[in-house]
N, C-alpha and C. Protein backbone atom coordinates (compact mmCIF):
# COMPACT_ATOMS: atom_id res chain seq x y z
N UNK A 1 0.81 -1.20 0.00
CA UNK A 1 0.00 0.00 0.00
C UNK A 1 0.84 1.25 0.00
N UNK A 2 1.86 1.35 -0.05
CA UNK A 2 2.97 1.92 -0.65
C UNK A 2 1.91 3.58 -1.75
N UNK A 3 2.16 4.50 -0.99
CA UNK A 3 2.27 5.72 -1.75
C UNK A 3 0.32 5.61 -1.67
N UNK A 4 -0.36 5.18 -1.05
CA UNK A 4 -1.67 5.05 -0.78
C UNK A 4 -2.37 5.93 0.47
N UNK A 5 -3.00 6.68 0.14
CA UNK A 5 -3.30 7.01 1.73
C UNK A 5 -4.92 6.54 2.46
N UNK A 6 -4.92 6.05 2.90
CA UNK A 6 -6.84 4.99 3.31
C UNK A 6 -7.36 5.99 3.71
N UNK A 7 -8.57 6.40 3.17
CA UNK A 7 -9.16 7.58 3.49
C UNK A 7 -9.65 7.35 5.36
N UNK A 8 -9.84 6.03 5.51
CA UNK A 8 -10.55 5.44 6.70
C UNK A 8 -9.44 5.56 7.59
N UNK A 9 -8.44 5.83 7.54
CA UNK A 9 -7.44 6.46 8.46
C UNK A 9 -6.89 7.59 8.81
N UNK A 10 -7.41 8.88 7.84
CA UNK A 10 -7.17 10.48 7.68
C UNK A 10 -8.51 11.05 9.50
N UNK A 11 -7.29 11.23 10.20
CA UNK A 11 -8.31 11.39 11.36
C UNK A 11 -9.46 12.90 11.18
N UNK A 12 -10.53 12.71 11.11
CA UNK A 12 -11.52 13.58 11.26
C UNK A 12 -12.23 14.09 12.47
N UNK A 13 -12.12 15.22 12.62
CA UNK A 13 -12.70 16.12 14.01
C UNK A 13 -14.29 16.04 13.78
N UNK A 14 -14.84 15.71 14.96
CA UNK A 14 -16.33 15.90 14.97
C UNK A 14 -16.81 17.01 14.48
N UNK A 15 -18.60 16.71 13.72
CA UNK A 15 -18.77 18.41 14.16
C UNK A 15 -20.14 18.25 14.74
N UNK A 16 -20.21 19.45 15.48
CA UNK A 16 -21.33 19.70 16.56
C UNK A 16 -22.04 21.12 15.92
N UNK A 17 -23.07 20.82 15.32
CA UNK A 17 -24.03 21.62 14.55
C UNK A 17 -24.82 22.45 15.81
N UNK A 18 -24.44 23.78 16.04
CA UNK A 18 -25.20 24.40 16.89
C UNK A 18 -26.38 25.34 16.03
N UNK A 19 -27.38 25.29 17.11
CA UNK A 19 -29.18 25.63 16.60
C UNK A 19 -29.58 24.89 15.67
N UNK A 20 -29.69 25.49 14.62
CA UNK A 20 -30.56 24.80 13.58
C UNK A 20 -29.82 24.74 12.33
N UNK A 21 -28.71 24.83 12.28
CA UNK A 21 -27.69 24.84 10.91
C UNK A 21 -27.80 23.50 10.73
N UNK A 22 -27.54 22.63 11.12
CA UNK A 22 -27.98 21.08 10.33
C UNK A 22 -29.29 21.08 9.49
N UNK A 23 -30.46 21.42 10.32
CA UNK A 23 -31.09 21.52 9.21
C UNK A 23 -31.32 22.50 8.20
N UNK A 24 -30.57 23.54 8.39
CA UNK A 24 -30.35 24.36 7.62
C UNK A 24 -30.01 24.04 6.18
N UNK A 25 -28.45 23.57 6.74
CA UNK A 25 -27.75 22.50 5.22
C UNK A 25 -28.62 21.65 4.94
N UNK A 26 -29.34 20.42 5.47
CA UNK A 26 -30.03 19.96 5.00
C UNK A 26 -31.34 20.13 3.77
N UNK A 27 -31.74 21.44 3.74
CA UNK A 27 -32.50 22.31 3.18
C UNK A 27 -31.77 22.72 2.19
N UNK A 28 -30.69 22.72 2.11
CA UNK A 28 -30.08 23.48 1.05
C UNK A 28 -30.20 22.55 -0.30
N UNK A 29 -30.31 22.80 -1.85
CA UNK A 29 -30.82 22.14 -2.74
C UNK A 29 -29.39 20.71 -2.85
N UNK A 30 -29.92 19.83 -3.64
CA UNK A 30 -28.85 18.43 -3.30
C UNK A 30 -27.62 18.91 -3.72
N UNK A 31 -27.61 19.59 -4.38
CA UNK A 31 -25.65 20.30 -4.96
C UNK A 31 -24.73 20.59 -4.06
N UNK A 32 -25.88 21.66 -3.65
CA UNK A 32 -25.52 22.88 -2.79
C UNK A 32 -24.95 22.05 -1.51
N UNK A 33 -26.07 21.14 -0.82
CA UNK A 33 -25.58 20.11 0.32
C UNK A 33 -24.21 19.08 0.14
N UNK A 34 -24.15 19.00 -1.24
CA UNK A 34 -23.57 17.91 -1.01
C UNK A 34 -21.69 18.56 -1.14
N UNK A 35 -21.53 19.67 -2.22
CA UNK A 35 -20.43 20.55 -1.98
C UNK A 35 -20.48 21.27 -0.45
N UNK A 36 -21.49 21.57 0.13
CA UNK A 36 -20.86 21.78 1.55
C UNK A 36 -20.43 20.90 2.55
N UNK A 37 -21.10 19.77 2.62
CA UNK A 37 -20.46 18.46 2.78
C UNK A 37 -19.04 17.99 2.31
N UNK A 38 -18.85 17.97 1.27
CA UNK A 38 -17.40 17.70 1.00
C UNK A 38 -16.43 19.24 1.73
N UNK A 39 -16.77 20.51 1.63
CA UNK A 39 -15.98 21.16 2.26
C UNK A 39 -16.22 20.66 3.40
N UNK A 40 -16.88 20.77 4.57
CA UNK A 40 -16.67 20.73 5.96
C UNK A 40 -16.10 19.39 6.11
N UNK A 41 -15.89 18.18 5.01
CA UNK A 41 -15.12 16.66 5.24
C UNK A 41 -13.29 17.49 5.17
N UNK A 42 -13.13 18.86 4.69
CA UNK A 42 -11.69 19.40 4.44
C UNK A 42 -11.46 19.50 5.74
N UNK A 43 -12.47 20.55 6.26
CA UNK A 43 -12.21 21.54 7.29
C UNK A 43 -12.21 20.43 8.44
N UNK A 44 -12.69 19.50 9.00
CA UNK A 44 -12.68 18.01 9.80
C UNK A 44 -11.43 17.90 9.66
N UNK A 45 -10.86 17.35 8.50
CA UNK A 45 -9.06 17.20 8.25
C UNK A 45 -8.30 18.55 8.34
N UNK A 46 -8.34 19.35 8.94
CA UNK A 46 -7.59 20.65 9.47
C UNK A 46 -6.91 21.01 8.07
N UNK A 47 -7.83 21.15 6.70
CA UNK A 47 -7.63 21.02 5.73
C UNK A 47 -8.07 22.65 5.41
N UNK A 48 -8.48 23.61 4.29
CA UNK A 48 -8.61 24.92 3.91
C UNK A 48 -10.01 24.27 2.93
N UNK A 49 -11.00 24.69 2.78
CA UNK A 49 -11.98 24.78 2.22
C UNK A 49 -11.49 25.35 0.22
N UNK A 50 -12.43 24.86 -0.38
CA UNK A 50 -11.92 25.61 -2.03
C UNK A 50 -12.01 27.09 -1.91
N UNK A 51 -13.53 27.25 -1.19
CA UNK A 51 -13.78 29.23 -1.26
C UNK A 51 -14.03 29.46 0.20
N UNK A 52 -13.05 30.13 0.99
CA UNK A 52 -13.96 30.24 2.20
C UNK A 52 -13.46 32.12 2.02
N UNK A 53 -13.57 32.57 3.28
CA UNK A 53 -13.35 34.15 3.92
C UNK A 53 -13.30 33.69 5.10
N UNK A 54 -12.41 34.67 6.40
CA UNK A 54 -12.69 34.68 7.44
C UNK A 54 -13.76 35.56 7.44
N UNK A 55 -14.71 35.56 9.00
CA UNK A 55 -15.48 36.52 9.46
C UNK A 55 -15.39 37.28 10.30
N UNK A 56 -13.97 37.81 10.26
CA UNK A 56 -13.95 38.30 12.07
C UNK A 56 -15.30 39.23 12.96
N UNK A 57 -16.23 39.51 12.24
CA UNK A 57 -17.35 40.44 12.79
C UNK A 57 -18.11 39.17 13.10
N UNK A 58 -17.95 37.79 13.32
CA UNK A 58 -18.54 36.99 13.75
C UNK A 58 -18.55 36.59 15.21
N UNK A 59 -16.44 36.64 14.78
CA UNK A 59 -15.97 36.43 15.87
C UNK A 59 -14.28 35.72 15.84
N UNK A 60 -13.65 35.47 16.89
CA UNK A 60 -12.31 34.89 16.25
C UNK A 60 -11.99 33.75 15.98
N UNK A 61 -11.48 33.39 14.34
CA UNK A 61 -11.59 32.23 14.31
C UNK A 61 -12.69 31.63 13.42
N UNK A 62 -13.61 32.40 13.25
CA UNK A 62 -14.54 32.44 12.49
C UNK A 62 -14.87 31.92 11.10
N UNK A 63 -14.92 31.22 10.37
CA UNK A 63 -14.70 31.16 8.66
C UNK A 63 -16.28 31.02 8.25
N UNK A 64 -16.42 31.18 7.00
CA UNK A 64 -17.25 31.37 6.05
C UNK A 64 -16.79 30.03 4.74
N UNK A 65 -17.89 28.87 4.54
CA UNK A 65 -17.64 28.05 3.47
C UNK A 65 -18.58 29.15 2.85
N UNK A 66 -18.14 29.35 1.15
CA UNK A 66 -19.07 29.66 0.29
C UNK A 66 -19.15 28.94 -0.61
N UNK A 67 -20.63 28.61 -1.16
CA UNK A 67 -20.98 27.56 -2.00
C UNK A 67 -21.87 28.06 -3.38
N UNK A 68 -21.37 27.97 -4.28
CA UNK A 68 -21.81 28.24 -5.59
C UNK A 68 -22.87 27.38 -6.25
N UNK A 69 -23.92 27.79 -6.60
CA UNK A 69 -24.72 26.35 -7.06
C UNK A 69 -25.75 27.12 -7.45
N UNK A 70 -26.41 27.41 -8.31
CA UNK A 70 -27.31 28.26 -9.17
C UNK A 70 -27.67 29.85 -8.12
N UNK A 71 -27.39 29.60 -6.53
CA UNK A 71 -27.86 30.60 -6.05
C UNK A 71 -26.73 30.74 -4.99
N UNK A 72 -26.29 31.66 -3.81
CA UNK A 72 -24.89 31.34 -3.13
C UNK A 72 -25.58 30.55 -2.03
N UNK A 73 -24.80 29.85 -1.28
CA UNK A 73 -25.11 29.46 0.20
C UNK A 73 -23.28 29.51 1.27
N UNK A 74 -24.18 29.94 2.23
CA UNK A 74 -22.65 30.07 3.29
C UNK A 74 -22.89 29.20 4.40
N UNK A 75 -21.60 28.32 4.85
CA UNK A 75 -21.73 28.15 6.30
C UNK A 75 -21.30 28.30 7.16
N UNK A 76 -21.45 29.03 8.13
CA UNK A 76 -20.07 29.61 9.12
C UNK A 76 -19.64 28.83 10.85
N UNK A 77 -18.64 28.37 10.53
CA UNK A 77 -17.70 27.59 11.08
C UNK A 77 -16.50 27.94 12.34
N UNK A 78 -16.48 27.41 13.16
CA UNK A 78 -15.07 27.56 13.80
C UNK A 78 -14.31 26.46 13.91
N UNK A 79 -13.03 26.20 13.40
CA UNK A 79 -12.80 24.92 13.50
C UNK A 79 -11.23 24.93 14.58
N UNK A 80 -10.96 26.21 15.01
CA UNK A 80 -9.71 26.44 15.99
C UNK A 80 -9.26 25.92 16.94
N UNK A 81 -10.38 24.71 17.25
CA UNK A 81 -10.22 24.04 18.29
C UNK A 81 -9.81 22.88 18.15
N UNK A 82 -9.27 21.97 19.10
CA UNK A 82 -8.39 20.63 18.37
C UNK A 82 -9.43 19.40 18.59
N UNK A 83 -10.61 19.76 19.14
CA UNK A 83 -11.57 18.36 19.61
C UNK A 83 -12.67 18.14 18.47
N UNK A 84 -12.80 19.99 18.33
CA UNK A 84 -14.53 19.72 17.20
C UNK A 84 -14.15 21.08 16.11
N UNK A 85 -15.40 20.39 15.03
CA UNK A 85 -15.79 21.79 14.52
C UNK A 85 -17.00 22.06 14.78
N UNK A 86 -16.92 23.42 14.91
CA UNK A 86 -18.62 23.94 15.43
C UNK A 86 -19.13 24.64 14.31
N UNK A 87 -20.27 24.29 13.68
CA UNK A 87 -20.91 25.11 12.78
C UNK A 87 -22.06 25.62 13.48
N UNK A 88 -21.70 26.94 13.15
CA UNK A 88 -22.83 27.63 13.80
C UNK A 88 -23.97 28.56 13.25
N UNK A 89 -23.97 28.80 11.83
CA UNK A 89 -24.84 29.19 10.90
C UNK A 89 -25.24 28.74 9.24
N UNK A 90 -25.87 28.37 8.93
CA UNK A 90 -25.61 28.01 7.34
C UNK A 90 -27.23 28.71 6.52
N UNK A 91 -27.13 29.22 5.92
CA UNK A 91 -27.91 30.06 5.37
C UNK A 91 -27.42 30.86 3.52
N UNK A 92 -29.08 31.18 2.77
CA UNK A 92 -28.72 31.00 1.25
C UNK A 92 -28.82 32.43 1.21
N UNK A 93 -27.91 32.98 0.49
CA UNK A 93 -27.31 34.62 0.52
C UNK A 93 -28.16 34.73 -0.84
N UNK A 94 -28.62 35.84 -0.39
CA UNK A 94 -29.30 36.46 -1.80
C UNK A 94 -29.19 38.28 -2.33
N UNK A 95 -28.68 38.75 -1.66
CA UNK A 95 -27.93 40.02 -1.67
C UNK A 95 -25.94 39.90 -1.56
N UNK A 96 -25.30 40.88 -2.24
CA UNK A 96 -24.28 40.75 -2.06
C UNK A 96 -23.95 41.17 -0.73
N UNK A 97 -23.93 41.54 -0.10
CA UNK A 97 -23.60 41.64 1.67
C UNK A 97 -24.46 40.60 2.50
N UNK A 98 -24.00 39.74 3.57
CA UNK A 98 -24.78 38.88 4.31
C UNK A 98 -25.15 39.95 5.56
N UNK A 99 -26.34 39.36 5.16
CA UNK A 99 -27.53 40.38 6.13
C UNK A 99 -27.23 40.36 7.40
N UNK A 100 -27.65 41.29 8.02
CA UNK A 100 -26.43 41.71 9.72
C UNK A 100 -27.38 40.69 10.43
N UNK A 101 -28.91 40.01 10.46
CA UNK A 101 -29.43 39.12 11.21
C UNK A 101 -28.61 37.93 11.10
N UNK A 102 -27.87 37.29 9.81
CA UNK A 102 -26.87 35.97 9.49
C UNK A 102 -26.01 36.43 10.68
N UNK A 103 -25.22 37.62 10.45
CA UNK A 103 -24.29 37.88 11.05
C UNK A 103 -24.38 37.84 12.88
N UNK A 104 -25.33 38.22 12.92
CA UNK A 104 -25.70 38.71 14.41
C UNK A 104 -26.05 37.31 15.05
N UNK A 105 -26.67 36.26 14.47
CA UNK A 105 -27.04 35.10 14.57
C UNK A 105 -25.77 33.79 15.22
N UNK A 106 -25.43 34.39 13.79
CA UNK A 106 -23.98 33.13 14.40
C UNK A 106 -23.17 33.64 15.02
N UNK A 107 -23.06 35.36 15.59
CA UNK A 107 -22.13 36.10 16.76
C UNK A 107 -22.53 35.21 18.07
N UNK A 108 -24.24 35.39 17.97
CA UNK A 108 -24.50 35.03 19.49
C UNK A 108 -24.27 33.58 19.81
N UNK A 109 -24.92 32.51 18.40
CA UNK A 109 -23.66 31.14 18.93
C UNK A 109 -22.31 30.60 19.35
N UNK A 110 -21.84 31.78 18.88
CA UNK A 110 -20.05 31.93 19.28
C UNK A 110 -19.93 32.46 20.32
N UNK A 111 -20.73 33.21 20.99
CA UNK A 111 -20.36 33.97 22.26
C UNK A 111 -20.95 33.16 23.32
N UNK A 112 -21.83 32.49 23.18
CA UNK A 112 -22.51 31.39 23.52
C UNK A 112 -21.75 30.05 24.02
N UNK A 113 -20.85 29.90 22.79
CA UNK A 113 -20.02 28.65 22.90
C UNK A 113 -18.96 29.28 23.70
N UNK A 114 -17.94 30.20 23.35
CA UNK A 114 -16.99 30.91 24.16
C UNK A 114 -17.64 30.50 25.67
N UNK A 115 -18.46 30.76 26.08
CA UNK A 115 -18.96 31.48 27.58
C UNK A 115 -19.17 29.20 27.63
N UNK A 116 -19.70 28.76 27.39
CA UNK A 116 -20.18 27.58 27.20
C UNK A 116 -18.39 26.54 27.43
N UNK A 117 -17.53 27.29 26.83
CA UNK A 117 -16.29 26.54 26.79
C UNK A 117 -15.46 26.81 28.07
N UNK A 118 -15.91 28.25 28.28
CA UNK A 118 -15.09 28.85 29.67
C UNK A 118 -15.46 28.00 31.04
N UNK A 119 -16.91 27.61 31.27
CA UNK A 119 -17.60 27.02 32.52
C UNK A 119 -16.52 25.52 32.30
N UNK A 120 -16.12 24.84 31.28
CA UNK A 120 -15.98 23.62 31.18
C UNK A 120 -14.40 23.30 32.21
């Protein structure tokens, strides 16, 4: 097996879908789901996504998957931590600026988790 790498051995970080972003993605049309799926299988392997942005008005640490597929979709992520990735918003952009409720949304899951990580 020489020069092979088993995908079933590339260690992958959990992820812990906070609120309703699972079904969020889930909702998203089968393309759209299934390219955000393969990015967040990168971002699991402490890997770089094809299109992302940071968000720092999210918070630190923050990233943005963007997903191309007849209409945009984003999902915003922290993956800085060495146990999980936390997705904490995923939602279909239909203006060129993401609307300050996206934004404000996945702030308060991050500040949430922060305060949530500090008690631990």
């Amino acid at each position: 097996m020489t020069g092979h790498i088993q995908t079933d051995m590339i260690r992958r970080k959990p992820i812990r879908w906070l609120g309703d972003s699972l079904n969020r993605v889930r909702d998203f049309p089968e393309e759209a789901r299934h390219a955000a799926g393969t990015e967040l299988r990168h971002v699991q392997q402490d890997e770089s996504p094809a299109d992302w942005k940071p968000m720092a008005a999210v918070g630190a640490g923050v990233n943005e998957i963007r997903v191309h597929g007849g209409r945009e979709y984003r999902v915003l992520y922290v993956a800085k931590f060495a146990e999980m990735v936390y997705v904490l918003h995923a939602f279909d952009k239909k203006t060129r600026r993401t609307p300050k409720r996206d934004i404000d949304l996945a702030a308060k899951r991050y500040r949430d988790l922060m305060a949530e990580r500090r008690t631990k």
